[in-house]
Protein backbone atom coordinates (compact mmCIF):
# COMPACT_ATOMS: atom_id res chain seq x y z
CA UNK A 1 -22.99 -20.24 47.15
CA UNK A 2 -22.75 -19.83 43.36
CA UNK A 3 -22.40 -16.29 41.88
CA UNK A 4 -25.24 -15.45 39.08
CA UNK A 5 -24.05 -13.15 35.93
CA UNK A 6 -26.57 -13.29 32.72
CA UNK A 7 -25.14 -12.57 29.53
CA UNK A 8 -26.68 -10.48 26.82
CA UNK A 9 -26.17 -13.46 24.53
CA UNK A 10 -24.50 -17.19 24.38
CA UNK A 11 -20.63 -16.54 24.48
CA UNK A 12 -18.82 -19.63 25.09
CA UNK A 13 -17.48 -18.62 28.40
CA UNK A 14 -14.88 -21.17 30.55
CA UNK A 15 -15.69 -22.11 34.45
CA UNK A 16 -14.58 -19.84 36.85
CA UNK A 17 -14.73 -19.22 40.29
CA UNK A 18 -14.72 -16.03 42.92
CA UNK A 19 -13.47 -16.00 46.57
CA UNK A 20 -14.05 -19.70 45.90
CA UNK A 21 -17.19 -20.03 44.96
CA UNK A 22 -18.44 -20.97 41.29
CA UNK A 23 -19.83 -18.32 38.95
CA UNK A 24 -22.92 -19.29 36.77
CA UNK A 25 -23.19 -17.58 32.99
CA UNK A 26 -26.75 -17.49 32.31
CA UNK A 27 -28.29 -16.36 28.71
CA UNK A 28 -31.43 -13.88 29.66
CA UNK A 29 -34.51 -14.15 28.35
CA UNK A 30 -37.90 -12.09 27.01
CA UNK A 31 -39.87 -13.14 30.21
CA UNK A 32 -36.63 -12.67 32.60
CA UNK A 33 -34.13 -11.35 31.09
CA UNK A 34 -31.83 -10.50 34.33
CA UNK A 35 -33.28 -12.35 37.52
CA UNK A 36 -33.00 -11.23 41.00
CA UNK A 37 -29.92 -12.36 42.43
CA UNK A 38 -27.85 -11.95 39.55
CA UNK A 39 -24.34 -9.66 40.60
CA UNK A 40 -23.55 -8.58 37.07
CA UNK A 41 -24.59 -8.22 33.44
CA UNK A 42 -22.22 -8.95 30.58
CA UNK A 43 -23.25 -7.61 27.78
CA UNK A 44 -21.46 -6.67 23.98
CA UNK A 45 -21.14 -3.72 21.89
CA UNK A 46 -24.06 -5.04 19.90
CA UNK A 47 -26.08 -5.20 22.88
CA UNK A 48 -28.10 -2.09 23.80
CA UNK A 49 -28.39 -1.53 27.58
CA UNK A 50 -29.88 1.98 27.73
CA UNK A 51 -31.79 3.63 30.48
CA UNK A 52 -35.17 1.68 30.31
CA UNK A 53 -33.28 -1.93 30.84
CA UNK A 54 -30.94 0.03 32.97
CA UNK A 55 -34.02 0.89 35.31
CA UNK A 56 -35.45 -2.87 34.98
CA UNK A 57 -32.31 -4.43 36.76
CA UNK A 58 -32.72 -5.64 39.92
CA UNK A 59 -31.36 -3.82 42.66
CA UNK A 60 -28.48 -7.07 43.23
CA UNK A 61 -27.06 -6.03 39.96
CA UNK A 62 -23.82 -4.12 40.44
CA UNK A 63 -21.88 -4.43 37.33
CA UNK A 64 -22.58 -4.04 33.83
CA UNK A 65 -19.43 -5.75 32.22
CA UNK A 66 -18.97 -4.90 28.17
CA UNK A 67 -17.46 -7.27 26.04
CA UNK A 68 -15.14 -4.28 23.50
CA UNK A 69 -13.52 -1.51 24.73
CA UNK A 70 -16.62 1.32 23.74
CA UNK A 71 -19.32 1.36 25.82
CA UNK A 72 -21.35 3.87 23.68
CA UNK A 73 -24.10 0.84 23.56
CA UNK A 74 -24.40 1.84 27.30
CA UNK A 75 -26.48 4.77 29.06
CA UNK A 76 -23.56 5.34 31.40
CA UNK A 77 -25.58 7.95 33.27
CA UNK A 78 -28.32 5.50 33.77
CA UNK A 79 -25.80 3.38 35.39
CA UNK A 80 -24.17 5.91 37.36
CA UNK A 81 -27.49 7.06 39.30
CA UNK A 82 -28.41 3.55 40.01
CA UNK A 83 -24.84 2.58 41.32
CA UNK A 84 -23.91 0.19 38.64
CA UNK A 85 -20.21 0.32 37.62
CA UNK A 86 -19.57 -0.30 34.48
CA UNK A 87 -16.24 -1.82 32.63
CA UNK A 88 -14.57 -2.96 29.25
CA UNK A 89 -12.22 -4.88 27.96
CA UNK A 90 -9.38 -2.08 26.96
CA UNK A 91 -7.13 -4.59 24.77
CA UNK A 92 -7.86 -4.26 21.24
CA UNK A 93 -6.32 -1.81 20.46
CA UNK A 94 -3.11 -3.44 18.13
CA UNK A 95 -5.56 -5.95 16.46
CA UNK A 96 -8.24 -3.16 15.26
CA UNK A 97 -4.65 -1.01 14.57
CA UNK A 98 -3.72 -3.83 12.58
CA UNK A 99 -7.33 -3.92 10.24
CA UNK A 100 -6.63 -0.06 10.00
CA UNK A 101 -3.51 -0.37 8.37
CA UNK A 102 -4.88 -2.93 6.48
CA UNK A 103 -7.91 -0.83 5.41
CA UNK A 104 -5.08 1.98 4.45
CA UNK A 105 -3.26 0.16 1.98
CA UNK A 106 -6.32 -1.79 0.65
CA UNK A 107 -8.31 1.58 -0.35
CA UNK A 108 -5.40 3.66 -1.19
CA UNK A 109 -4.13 0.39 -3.46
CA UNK A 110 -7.42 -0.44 -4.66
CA UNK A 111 -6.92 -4.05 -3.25
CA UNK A 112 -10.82 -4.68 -3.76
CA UNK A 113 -11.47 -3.26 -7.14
CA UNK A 114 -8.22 -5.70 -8.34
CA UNK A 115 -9.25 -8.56 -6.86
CA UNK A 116 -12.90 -8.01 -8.05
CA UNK A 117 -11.08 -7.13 -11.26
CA UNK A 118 -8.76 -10.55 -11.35
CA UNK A 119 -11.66 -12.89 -9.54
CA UNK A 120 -14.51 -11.18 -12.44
CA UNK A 121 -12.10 -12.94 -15.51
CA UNK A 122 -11.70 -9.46 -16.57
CA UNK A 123 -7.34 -9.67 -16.37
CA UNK A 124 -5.99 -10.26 -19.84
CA UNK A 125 -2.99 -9.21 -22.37
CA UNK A 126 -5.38 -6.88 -23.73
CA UNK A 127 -8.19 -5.77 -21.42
CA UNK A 128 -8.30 -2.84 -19.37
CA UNK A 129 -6.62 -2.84 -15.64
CA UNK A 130 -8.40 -1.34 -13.04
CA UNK A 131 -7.60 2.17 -12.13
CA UNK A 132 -4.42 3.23 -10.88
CA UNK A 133 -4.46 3.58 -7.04
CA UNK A 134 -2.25 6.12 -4.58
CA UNK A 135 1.23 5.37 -2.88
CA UNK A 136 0.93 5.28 0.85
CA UNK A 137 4.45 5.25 2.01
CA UNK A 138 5.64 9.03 2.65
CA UNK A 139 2.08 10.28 2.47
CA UNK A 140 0.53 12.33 5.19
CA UNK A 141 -1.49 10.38 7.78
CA UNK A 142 -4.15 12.13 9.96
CA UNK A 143 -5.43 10.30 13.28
CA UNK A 144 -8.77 11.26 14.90
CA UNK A 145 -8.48 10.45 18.30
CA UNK A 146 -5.31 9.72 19.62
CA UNK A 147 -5.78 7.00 22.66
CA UNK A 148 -4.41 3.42 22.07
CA UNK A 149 -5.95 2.63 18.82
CA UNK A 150 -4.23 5.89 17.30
CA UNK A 151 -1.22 5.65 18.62
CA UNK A 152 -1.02 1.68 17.56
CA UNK A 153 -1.60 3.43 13.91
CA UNK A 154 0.72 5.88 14.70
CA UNK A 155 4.14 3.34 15.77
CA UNK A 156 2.98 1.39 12.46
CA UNK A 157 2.84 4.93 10.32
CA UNK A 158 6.53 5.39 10.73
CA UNK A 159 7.59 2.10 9.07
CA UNK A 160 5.96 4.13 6.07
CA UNK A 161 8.17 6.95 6.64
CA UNK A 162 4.38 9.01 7.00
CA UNK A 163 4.13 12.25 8.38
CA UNK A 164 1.22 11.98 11.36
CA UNK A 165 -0.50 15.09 12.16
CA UNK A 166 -3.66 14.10 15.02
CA UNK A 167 -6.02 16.09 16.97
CA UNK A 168 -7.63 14.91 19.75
CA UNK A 169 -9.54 15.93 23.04
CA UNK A 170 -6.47 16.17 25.21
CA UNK A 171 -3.01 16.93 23.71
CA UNK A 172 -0.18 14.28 24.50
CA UNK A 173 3.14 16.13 24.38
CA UNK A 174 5.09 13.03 25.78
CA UNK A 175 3.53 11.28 22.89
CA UNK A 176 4.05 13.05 20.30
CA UNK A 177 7.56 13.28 21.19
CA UNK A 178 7.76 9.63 21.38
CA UNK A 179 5.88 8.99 18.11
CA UNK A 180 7.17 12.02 15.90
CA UNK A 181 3.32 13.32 15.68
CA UNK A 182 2.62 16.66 15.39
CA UNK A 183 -1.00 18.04 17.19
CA UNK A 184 -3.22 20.29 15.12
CA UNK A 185 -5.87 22.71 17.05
CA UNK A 186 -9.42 21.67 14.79
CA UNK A 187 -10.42 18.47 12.92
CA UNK A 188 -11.08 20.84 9.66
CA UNK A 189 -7.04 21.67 10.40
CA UNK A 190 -6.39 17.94 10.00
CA UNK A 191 -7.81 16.94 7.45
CA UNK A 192 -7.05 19.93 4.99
CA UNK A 193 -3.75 18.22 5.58
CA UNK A 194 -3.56 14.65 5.16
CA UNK A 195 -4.00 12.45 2.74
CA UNK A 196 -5.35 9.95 4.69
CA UNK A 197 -7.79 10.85 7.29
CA UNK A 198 -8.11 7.29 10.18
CA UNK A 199 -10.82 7.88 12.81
CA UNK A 200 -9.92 6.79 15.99
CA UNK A 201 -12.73 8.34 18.68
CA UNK A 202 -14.71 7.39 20.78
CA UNK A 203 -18.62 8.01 19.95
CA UNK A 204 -20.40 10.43 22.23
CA UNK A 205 -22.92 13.04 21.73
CA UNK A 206 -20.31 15.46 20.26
CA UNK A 207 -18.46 13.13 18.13
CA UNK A 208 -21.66 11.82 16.59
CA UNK A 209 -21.80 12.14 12.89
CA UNK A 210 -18.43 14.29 13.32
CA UNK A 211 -17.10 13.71 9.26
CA UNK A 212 -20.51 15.34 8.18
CA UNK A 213 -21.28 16.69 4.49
CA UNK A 214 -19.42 19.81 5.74
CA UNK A 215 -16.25 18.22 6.68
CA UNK A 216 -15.88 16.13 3.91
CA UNK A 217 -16.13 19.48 1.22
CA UNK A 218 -12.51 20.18 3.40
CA UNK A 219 -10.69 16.93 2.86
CA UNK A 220 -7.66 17.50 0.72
CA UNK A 221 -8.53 16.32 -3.34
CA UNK A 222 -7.66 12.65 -3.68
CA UNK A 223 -8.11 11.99 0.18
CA UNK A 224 -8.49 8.65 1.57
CA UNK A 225 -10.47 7.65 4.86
CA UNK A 226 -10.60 4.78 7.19
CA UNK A 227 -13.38 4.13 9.83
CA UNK A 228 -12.66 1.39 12.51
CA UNK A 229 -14.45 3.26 15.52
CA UNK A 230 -17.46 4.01 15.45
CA UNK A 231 -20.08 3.75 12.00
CA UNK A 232 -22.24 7.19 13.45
CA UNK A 233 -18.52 8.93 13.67
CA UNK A 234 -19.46 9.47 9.87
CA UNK A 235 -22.84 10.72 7.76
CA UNK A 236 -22.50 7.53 5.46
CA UNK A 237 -25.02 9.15 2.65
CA UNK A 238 -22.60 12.21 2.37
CA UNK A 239 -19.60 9.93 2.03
CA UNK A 240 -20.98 7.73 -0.54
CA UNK A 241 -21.60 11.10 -2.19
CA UNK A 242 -18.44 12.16 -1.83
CA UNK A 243 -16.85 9.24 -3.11
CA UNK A 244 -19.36 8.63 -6.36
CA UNK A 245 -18.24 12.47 -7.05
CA UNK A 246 -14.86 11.69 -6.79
CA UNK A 247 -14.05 14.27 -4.11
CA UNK A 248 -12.37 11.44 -1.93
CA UNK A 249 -10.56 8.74 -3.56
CA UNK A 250 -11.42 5.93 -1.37
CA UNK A 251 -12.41 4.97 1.67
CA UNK A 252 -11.37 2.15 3.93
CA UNK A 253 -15.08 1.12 6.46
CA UNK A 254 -14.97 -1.37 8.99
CA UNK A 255 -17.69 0.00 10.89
CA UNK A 256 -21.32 1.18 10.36
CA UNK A 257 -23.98 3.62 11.69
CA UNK A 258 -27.11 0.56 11.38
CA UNK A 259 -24.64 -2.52 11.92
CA UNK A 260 -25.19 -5.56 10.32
CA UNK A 261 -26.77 -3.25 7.84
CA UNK A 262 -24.82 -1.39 4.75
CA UNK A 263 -26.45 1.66 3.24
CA UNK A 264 -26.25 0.22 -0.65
CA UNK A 265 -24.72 3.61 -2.09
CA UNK A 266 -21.46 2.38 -0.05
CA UNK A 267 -22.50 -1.39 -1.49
CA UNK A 268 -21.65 0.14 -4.87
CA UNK A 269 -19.43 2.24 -4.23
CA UNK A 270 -16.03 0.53 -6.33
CA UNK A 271 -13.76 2.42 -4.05
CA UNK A 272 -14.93 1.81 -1.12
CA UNK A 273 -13.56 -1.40 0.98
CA UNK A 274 -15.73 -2.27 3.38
CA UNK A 275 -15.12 -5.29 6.75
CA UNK A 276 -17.91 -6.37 8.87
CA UNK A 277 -16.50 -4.95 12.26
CA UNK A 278 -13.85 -7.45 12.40
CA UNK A 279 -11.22 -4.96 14.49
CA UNK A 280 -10.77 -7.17 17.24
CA UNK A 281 -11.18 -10.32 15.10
CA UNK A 282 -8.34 -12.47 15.61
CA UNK A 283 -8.18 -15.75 18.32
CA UNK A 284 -5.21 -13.89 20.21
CA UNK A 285 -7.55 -10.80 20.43
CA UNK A 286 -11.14 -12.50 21.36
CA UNK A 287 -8.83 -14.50 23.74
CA UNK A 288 -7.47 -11.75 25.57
CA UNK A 289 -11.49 -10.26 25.59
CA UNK A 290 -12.85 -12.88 27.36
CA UNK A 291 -10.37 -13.09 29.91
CA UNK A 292 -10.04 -9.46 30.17
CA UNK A 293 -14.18 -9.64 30.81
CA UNK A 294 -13.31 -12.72 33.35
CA UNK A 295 -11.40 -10.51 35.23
CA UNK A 296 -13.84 -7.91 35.45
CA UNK A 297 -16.44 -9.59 37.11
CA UNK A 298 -14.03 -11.78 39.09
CA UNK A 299 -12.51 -8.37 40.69
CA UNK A 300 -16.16 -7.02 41.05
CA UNK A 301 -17.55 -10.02 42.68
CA UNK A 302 -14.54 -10.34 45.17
CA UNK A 303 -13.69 -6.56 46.00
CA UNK A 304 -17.02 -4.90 44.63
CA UNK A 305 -14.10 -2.73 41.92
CA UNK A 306 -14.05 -4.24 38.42
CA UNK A 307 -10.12 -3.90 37.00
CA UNK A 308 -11.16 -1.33 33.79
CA UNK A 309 -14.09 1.02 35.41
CA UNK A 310 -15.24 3.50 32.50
CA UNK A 311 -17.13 6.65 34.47
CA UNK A 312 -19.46 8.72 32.42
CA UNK A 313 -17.67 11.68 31.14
């Protein structure tokens, strides 16, 4: 008997079997987009699968299996009272560490405005260079969020001899220990105090739009930050404000509040360097997704318990 799981969209997807029997990946559609029969949904963090779709799956659908390690594109509650479990893919986390570092040094050095600078004709004997950026090494680095992803940013912080300060919803005291970081009690704590400000949280209800017009007036002068979380973690209009009134100095974006779509004052914006969401995109990491998301719904469909459960909080 073959197993049914429909996908949220075409992902190129190699056979695979469960107890012995094949598994068939099947795109959905407008007319049917998840069929009775079907055991799971796989779905990606550009998929919404909210409460109304939630509602509409049949009743043989027991997993909802996300491609990314948020799940914020998921009503978990919705899943919850129908019995759905619901899983990611929890290894990303030293790829998208590795794109934050990268977003560090590229908006603290002003990588984009040189290369624009460079690639534009504009580098002579004569001309004018583009502005002087800030040193990273020895500065002050504040994590938001200190799970995987901010502790990966944290081991690569101390090749840069950088203080890390973090706050986060639970305290690690084993961790800090091991990583030299030092907890702070508020977010307006942290960032009064370092000069770079990486957000590392998940997005929920409370952490929506958390670096808000307010916030930002407490960043240290000459602050940098980095977003590879979450795009509604941050009110991009007062950003872009604070950057084109030079309260921040830069700011490093990988992620964004309307995704595939910018907000053009951040288009503009010469000190702003800004990724399309590419955290996790490297071969070794999309590798290590889609057989992290094989072995999901291979667990689920032989023992009914997917290996990386996420329960609504």
């Amino acid at each position: 008997m073959t197993q049914l799981v429909v996908l949220s969209r075409e992902l190129p997807l190699p056979p695979v079997t469960a107890g012995g029997e094949p598994v068939e990946f099947r795109t959905g559609n407008e007319d049917e987009a998840v069929p009775v029969g079907a055991r799971a949904y796989c779905s990606t963090a550009l998929d919404p699968v909210d409460a109304a779709f939630i509602a509409s799956l049949p009743g043989t659908v027991g997993l909802i299996a996300n491609i990314g390690v948020g799940v914020d594109n998921i009503d978990l509650e919705a899943a919850a009272s129908r019995g759905i479990a619901v899983s990611n893919t929890p290894v990303v986390a030293e790829d998208t560490a590795d794109l934050a570092f990268a977003l560090i040094l590229a908006a603290c050095r002003h990588v984009g405005l040189g290369e624009r600078h460079l690639r534009g004709g504009a580098w002579s004997d004569t001309g004018a260079m583009p502005d002087l950026g800030s040193r990273v090494h020895g500065k002050t680095l504040g994590i938001v969020g200190f799970g995987a992803i901010g502790q990966a940013v944290a081991r690569r912080a101390a090749g840069f001899d950088m203080p890390v300060i973090y706050t986060s919803r639970t305290r690690k005291p084993d961790i800090e220990t091991e990583l030299k970081a030092r907890f702070v009690d508020s977010l307006e704590e942290l960032v009064a105090a370092a000069d770079i400000v990486s957000l590392h949280a998940p997005l929920t209800p409370d952490t929506r739009m958390l670096i808000d017009a307010g916030v930002l007036e407490k960043f240290k002068p000459g602050a940098v930050l980095v977003n590879t979380a979450r795009g509604a973690l941050v009110d991009e209009a007062a950003l872009a404000d604070a950057l084109a009134a030079g309260r921040l100095a830069a700011a490093g974006l990988d992620v964004f509040e309307e995704e595939p779509r910018v907000p053009a004052a951040l288009l503009r914006s010469g000190n702003a360097v800004l990724t399309p969401h590419i955290g996790s995109a490297t071969h070794e990491c999309r590798g290590d997704m889609v057989t992290r998301v094989l072995g999901n719904i291979v667990a689920f469909l032989e023992t009914g318990k997917p290996l990386d459960r996420v329960e609504a909080v």
